[in-house]
C-alpha atoms as a PDB file:
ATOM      1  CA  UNK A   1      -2.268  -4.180  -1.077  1.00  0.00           C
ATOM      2  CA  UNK A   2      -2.665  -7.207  -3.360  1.00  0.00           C
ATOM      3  CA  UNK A   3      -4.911  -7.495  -6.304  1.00  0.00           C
ATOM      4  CA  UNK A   4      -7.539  -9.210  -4.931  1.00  0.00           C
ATOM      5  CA  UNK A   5     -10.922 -10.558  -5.387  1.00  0.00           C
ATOM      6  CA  UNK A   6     -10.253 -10.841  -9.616  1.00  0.00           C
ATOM      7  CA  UNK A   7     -13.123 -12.694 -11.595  1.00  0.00           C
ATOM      8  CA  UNK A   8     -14.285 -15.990 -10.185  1.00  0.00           C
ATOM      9  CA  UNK A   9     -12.047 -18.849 -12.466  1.00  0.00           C
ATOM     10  CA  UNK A  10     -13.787 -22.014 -12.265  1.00  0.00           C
ATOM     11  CA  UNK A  11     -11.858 -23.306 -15.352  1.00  0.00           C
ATOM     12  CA  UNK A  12      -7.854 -23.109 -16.239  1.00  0.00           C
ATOM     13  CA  UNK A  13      -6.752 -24.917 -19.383  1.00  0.00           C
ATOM     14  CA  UNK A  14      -3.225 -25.669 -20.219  1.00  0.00           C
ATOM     15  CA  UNK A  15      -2.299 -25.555 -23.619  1.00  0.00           C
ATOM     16  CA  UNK A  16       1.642 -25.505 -25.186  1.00  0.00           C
ATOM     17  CA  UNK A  17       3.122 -22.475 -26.398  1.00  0.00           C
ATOM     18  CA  UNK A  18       4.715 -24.811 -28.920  1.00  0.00           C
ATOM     19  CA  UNK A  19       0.961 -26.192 -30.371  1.00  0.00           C
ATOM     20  CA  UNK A  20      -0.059 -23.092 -31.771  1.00  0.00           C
ATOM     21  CA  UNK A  21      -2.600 -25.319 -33.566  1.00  0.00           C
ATOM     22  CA  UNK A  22      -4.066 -25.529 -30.093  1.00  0.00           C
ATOM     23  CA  UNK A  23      -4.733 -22.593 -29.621  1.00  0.00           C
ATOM     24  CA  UNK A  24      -8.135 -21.730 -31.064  1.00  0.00           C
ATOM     25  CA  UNK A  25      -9.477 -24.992 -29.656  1.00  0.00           C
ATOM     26  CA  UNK A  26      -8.651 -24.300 -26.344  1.00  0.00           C
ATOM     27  CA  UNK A  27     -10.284 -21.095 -26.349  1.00  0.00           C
ATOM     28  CA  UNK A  28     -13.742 -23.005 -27.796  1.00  0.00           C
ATOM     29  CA  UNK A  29     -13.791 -25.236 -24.741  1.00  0.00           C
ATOM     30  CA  UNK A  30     -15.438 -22.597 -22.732  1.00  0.00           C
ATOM     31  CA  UNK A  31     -12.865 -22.746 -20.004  1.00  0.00           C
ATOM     32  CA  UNK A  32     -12.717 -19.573 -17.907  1.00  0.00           C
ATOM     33  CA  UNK A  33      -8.864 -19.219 -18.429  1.00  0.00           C
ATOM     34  CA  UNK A  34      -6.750 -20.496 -21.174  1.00  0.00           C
ATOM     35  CA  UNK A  35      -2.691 -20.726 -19.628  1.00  0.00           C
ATOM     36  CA  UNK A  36      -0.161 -21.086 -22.592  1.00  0.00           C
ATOM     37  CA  UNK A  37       2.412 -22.793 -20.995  1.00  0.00           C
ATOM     38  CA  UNK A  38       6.008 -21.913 -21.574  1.00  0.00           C
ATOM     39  CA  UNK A  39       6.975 -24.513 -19.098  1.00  0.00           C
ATOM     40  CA  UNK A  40       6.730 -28.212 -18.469  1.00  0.00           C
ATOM     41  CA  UNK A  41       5.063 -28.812 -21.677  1.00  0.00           C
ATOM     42  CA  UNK A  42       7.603 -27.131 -24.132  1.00  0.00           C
ATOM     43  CA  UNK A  43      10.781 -28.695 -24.780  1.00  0.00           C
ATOM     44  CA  UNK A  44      14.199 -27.090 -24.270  1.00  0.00           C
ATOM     45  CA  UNK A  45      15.042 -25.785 -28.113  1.00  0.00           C
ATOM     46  CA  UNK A  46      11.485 -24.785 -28.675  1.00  0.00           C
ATOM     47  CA  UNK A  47      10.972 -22.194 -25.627  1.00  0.00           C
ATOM     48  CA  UNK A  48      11.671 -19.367 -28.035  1.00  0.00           C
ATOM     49  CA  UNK A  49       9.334 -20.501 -30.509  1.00  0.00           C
ATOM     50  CA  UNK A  50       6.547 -20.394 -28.097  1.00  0.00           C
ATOM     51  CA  UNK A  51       7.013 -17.001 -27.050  1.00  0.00           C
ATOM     52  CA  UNK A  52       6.899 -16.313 -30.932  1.00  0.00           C
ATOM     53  CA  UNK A  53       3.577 -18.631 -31.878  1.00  0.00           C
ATOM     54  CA  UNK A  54       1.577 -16.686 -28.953  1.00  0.00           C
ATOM     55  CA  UNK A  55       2.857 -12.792 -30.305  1.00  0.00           C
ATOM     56  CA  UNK A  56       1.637 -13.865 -33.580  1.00  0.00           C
ATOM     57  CA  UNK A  57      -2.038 -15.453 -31.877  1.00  0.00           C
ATOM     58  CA  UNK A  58      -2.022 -12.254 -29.661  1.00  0.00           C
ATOM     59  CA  UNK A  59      -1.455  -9.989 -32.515  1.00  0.00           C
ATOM     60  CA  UNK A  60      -3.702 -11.705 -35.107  1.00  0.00           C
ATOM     61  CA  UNK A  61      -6.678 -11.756 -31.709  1.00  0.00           C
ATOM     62  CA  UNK A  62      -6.852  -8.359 -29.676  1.00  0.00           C
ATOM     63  CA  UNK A  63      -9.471  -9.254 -28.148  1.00  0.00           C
ATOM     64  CA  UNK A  64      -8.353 -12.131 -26.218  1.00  0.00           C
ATOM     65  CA  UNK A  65      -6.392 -12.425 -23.472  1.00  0.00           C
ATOM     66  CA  UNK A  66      -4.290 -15.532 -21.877  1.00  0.00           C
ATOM     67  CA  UNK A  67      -2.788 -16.332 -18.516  1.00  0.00           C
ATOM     68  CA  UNK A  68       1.267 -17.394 -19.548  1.00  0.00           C
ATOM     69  CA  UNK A  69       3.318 -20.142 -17.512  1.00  0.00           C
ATOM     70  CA  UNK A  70       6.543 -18.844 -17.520  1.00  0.00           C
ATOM     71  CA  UNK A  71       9.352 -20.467 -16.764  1.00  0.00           C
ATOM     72  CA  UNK A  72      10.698 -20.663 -13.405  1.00  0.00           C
ATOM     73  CA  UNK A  73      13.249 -18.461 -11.663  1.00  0.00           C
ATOM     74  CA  UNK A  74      16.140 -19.922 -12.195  1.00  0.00           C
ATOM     75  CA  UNK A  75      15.615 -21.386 -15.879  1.00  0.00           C
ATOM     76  CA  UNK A  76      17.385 -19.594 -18.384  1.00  0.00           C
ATOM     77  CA  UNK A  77      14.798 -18.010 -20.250  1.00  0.00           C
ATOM     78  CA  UNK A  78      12.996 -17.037 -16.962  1.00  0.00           C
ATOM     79  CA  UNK A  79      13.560 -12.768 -18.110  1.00  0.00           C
ATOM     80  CA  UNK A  80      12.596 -13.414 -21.170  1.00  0.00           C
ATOM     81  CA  UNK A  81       9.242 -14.504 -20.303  1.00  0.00           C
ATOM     82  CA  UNK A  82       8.892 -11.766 -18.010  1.00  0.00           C
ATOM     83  CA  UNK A  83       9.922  -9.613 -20.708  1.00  0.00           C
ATOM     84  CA  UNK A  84       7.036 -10.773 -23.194  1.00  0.00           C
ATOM     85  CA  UNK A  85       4.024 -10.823 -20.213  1.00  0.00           C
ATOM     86  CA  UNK A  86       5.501  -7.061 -20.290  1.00  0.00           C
ATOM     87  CA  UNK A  87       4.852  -6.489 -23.623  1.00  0.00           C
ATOM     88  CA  UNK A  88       1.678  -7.978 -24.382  1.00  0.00           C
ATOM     89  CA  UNK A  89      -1.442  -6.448 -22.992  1.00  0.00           C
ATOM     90  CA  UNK A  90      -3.349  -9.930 -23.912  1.00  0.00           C
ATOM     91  CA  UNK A  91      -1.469 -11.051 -21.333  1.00  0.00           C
ATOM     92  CA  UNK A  92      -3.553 -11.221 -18.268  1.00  0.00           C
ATOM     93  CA  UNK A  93      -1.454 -12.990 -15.737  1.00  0.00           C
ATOM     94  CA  UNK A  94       1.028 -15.184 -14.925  1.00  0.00           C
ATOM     95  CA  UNK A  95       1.105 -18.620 -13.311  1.00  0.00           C
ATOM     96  CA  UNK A  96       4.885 -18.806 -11.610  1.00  0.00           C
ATOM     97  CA  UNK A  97       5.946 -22.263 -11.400  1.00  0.00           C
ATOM     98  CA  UNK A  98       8.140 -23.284  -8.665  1.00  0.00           C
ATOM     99  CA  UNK A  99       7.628 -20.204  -6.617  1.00  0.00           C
ATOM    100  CA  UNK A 100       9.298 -19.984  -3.295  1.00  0.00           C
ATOM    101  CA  UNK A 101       9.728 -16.538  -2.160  1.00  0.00           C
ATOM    102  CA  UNK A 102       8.263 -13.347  -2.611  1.00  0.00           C
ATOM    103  CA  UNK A 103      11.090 -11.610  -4.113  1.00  0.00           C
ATOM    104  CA  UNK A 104       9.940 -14.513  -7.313  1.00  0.00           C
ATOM    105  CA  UNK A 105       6.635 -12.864  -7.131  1.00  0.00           C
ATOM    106  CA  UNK A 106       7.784  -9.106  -6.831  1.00  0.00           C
ATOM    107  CA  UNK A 107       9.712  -9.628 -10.022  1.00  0.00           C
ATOM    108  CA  UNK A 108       6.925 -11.097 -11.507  1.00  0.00           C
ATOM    109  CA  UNK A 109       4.333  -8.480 -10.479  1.00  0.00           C
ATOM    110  CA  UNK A 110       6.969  -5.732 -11.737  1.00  0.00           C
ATOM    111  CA  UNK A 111       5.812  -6.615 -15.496  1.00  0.00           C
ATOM    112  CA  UNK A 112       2.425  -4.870 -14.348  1.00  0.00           C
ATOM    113  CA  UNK A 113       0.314  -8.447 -14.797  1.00  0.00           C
ATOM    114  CA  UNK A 114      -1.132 -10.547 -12.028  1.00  0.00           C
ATOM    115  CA  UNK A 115       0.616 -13.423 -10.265  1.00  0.00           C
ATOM    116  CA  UNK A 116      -0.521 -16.708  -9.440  1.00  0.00           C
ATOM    117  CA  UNK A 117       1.867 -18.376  -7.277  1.00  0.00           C
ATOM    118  CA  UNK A 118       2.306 -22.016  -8.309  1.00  0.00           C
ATOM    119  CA  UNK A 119       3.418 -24.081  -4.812  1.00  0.00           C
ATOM    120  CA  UNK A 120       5.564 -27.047  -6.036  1.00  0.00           C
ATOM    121  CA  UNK A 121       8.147 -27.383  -3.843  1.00  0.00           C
ATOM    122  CA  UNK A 122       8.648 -27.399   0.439  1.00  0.00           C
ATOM    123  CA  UNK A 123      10.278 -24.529   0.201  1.00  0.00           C
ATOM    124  CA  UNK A 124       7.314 -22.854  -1.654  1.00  0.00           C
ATOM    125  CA  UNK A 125       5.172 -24.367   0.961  1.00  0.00           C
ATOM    126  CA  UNK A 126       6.938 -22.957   3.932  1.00  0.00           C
ATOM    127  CA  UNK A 127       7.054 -20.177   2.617  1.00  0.00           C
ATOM    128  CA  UNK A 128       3.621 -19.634   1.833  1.00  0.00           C
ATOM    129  CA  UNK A 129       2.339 -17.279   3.968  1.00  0.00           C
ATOM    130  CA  UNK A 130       5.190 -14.396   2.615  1.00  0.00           C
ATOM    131  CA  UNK A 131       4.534 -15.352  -1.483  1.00  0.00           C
ATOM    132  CA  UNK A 132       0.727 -14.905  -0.567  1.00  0.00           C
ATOM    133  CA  UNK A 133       1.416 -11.815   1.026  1.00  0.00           C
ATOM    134  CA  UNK A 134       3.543 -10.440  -1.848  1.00  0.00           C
ATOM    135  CA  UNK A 135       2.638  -7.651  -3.938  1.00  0.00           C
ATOM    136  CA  UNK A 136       0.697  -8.322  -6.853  1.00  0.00           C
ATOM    137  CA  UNK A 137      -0.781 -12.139  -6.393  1.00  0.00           C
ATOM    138  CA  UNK A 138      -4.433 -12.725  -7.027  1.00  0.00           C
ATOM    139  CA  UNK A 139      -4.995 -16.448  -6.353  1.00  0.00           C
ATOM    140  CA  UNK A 140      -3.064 -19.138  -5.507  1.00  0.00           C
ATOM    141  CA  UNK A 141      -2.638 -22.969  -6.581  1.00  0.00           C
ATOM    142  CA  UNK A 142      -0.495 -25.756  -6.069  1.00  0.00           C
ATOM    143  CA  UNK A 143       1.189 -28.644  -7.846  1.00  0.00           C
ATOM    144  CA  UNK A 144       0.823 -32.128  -6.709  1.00  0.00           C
ATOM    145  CA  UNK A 145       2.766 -33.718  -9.355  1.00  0.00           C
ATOM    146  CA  UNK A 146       6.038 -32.006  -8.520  1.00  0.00           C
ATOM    147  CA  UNK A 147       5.282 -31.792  -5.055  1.00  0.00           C
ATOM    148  CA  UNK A 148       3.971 -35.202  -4.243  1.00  0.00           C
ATOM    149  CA  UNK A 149       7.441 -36.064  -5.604  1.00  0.00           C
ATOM    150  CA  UNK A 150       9.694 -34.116  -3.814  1.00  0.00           C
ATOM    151  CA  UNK A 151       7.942 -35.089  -0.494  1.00  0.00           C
ATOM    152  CA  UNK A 152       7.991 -38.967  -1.450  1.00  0.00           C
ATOM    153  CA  UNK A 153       4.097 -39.763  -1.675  1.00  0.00           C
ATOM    154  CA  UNK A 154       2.926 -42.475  -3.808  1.00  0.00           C
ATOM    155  CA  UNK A 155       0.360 -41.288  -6.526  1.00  0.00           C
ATOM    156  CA  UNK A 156      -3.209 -41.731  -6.020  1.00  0.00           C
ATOM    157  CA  UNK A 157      -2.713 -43.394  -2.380  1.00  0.00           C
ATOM    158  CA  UNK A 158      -4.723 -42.415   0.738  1.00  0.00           C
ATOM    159  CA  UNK A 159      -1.926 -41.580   1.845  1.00  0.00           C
ATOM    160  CA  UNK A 160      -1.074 -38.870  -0.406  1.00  0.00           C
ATOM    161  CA  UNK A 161      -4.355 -37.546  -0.041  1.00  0.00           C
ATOM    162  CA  UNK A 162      -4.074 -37.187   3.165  1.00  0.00           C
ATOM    163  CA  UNK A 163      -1.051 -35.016   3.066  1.00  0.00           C
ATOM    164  CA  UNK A 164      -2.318 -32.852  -0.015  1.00  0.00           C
ATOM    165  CA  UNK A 165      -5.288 -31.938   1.954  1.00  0.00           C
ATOM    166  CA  UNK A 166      -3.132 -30.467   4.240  1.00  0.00           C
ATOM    167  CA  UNK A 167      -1.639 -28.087   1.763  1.00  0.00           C
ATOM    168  CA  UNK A 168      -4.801 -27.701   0.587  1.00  0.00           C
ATOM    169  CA  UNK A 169      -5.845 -26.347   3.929  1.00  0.00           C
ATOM    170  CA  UNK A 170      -2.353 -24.090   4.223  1.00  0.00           C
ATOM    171  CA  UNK A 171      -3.641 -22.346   0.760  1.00  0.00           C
ATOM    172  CA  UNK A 172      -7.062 -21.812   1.845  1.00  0.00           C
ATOM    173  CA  UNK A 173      -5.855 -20.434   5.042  1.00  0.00           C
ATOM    174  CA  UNK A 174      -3.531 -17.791   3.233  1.00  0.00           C
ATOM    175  CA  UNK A 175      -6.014 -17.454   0.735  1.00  0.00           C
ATOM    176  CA  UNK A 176      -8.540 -16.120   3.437  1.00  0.00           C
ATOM    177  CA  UNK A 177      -5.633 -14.231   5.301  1.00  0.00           C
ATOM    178  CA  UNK A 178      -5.119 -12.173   2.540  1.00  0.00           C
ATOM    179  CA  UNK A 179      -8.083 -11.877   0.837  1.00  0.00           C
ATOM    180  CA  UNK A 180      -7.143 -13.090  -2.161  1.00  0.00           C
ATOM    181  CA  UNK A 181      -9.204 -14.173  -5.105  1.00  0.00           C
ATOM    182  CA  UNK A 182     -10.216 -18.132  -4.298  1.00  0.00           C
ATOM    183  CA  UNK A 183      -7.142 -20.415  -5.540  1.00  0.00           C
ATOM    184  CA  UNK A 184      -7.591 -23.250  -7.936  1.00  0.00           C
ATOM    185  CA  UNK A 185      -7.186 -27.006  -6.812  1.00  0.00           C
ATOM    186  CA  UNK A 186      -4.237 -28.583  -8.504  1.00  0.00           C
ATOM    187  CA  UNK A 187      -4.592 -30.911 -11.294  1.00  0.00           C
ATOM    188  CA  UNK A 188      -6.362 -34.452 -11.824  1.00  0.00           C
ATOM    189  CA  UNK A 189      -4.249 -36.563 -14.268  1.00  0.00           C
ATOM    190  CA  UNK A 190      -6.548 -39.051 -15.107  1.00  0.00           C
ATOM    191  CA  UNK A 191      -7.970 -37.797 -18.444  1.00  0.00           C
ATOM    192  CA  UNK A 192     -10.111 -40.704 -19.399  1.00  0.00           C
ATOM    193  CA  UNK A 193     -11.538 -40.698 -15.537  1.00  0.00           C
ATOM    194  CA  UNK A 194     -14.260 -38.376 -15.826  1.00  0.00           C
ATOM    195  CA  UNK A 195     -16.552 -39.382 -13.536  1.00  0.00           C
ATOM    196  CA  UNK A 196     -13.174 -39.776 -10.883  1.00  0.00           C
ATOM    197  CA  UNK A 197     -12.716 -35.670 -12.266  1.00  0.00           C
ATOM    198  CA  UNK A 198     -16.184 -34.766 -11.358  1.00  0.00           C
ATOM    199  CA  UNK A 199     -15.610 -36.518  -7.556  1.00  0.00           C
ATOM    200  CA  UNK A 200     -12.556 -34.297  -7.454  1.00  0.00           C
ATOM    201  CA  UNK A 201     -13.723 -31.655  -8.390  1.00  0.00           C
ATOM    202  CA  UNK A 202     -16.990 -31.648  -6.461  1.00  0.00           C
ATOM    203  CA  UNK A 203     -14.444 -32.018  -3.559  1.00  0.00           C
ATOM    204  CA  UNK A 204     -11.980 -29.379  -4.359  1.00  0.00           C
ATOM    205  CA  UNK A 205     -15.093 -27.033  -4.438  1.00  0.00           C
ATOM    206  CA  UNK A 206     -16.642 -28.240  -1.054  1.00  0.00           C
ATOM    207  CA  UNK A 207     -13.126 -27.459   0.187  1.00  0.00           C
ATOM    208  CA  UNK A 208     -13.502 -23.523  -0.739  1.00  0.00           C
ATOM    209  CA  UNK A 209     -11.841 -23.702  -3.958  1.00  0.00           C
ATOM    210  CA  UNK A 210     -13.166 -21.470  -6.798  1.00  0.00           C
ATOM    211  CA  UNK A 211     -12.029 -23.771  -9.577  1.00  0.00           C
ATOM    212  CA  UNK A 212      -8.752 -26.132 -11.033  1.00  0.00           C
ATOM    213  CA  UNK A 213      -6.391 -26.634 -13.044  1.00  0.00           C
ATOM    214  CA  UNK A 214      -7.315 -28.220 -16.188  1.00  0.00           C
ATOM    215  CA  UNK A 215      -4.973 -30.673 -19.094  1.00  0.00           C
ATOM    216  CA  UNK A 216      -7.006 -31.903 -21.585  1.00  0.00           C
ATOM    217  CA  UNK A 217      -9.975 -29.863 -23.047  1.00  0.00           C
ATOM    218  CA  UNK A 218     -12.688 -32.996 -22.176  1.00  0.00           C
ATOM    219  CA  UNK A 219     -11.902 -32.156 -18.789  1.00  0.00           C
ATOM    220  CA  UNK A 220     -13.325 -28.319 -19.261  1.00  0.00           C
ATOM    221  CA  UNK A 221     -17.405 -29.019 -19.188  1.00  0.00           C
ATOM    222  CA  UNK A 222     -17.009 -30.950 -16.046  1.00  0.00           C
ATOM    223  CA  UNK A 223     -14.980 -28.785 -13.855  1.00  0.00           C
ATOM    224  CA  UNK A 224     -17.289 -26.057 -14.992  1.00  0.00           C
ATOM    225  CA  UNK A 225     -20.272 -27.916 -14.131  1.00  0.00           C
ATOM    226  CA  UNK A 226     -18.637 -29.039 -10.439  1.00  0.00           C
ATOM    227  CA  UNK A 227     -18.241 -25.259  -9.883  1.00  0.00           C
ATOM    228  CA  UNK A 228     -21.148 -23.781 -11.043  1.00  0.00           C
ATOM    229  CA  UNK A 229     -23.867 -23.107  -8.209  1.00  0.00           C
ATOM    230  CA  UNK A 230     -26.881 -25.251  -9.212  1.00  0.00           C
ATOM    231  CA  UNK A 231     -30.326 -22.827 -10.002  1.00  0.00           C
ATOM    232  CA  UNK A 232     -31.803 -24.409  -6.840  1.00  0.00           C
ATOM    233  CA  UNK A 233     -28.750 -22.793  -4.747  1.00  0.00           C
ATOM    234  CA  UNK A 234     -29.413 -19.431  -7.037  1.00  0.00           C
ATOM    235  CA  UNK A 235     -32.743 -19.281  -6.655  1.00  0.00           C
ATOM    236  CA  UNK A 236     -32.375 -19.733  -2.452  1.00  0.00           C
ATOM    237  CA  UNK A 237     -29.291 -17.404  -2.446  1.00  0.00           C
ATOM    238  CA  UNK A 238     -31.340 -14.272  -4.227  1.00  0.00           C
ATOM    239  CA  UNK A 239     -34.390 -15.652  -1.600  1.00  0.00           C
ATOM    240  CA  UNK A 240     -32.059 -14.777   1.259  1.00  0.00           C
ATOM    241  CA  UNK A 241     -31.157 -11.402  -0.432  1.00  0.00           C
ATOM    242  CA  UNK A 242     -34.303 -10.206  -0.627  1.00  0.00           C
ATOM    243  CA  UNK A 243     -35.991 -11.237   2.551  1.00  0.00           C
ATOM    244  CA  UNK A 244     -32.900  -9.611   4.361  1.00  0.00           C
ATOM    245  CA  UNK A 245     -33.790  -6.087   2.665  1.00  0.00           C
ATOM    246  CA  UNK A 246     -35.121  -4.407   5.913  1.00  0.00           C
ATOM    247  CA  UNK A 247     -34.546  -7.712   8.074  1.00  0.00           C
ATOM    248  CA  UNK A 248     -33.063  -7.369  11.837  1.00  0.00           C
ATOM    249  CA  UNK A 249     -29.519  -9.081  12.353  1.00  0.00           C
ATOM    250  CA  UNK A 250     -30.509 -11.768  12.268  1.00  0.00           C
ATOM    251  CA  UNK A 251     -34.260 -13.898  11.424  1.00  0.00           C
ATOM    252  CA  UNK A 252     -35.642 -17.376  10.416  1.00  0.00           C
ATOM    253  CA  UNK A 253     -36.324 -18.348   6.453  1.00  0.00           C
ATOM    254  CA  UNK A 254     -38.143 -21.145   5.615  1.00  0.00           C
ATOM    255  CA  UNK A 255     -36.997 -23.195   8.930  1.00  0.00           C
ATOM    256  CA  UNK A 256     -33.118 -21.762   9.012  1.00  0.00           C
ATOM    257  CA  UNK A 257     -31.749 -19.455  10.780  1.00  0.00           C
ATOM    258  CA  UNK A 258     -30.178 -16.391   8.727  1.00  0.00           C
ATOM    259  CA  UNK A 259     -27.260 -13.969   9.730  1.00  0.00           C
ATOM    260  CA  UNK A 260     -24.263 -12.086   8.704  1.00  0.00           C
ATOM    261  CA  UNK A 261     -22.163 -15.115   7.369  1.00  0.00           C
ATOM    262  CA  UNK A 262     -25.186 -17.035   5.527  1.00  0.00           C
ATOM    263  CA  UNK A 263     -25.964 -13.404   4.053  1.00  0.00           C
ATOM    264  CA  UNK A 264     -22.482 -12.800   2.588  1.00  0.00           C
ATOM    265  CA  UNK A 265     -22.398 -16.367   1.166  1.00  0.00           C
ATOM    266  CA  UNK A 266     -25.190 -15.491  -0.896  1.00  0.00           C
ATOM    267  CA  UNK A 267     -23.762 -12.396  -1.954  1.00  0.00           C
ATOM    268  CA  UNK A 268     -20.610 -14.125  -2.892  1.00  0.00           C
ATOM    269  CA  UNK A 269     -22.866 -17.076  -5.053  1.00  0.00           C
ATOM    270  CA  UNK A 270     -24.371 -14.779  -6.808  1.00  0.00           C
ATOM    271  CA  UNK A 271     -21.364 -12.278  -7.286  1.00  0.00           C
ATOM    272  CA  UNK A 272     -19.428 -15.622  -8.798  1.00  0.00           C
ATOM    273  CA  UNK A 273     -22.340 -16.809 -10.652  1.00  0.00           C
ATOM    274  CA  UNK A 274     -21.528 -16.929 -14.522  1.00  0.00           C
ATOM    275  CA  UNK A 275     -25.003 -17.413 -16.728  1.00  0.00           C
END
């Protein structure tokens, strides 16, 4: 049984395990998640000191709690990572880069935390289906960066888009299939685009996506905003609630029709709704 249906995320910020400066500013930005990245973002002779900068942040702040990139499976310091997530109860899950099998995941999932696949590569994509189906995942995501380039699409094209929808769709599917928490869209590199971010967002979440990936902290409010139900959705969702207290299967409300499916959307608004 996976661990499903965790807290709606609308919001995931990186921030570098090696900018421990970052930190607390991260955390002000009101994003949902805050992922300390291990990864991409933290050169080769400074992986160990990231592990160190967030004991000390997690130490110093028992309250909070982070999501960790790791580093992938076959990097060197891959068990090392694993071994920290272990240690640290602040640590709430982990995003695995590069995944592409479930055994990746199972190892993960062994530390006790929560696993968010992170689909970069074909392989990960074919083999989507068996890492969503592993042990231990909550949500999934994708990353078009590292993706895009091992499939040969050209950034930003129609083209591109067209093809990233479709692994959009593959992640939705599996997402569904296994009931798992709703994944985050990938990331939108154009940090002085906001208005482009808010289009991309607004589509991500029209898609059935529960949230993103996030870079830069200016890019926080808006993907909140994009994937926040407005109060006129709120006000019609709690509407449908209470006139089907009592209702038949299925009965008219203000002009619509109202059933099982329009019923459990409501719920789920108003289960993901965050004041």
């Amino acid at each position: 049984m996976n661990m499903t249906q965790g807290p709606a995320v609308r919001s995931a910020l990186f921030v570098p395990g090696s900018r421990p400066e970052r930190f607390d500013k991260a955390f002000a930005t009101g994003a949902d998640r805050i992922i300390v990245d291990f990864e991409d973002a933290v050169e080769e002779h400074l992986k160990s000191a990231a592990r160190d900068n967030l004991a000390g942040y997690l130490s110093a702040n028992p309250g909070l709690s982070v999501v960790v990139r790791i580093n992938a499976f076959e990097h060197s310091q891959h068990h090392h990572d694993l071994e920290f997530c272990r240690h640290f109860a602040g640590v709430s899950a982990i995003l695995l880069p590069k995944s592409e099998a479930p055994e990746q995941v199972s190892l993960a999932a062994a530390t006790g935390k929560r696993v968010w696949p992170l689909i970069e590569s074909a392989k990960g994509l074919h083999n989507l289906t068996a890492i969503a189906a592993a042990e231990g995942v909550e949500r999934l995501t994708f990353g078009a960066v590292d993706l895009g380039l091992e499939l040969g699409l050209r950034p930003g094209s129609p083209g591109a888009s067209r093809v990233l929808d479709q692994v959009r769709y593959q992640v939705l599917v599996n997402t569904a299939l296994l009931q798992l928490a709703q994944p985050l869209d990938t990331v939108f590199t154009g940090i002085a685009d906001l208005p482009g971010l808010g289009s991309f967002a607004d589509n991500a979440r029209d898609m059935g996506f529960g949230g993103m990936l996030c870079i830069h902290p200016s890019q926080v409010a808006v993907v909140n905003a994009a994937f926040q139900a407005s109060a006129e959705e709120l006000e019609w969702a709690r509407k449908v609630l209470t006139a089907a207290e009592g209702a038949p299967g299925a009965f008219r409300l203000d002009g619509r029709m109202i059933d099982a499916p329009v019923i459990a959307a409501a719920q789920r608004m108003l289960m993901g709704h965050r004041s």
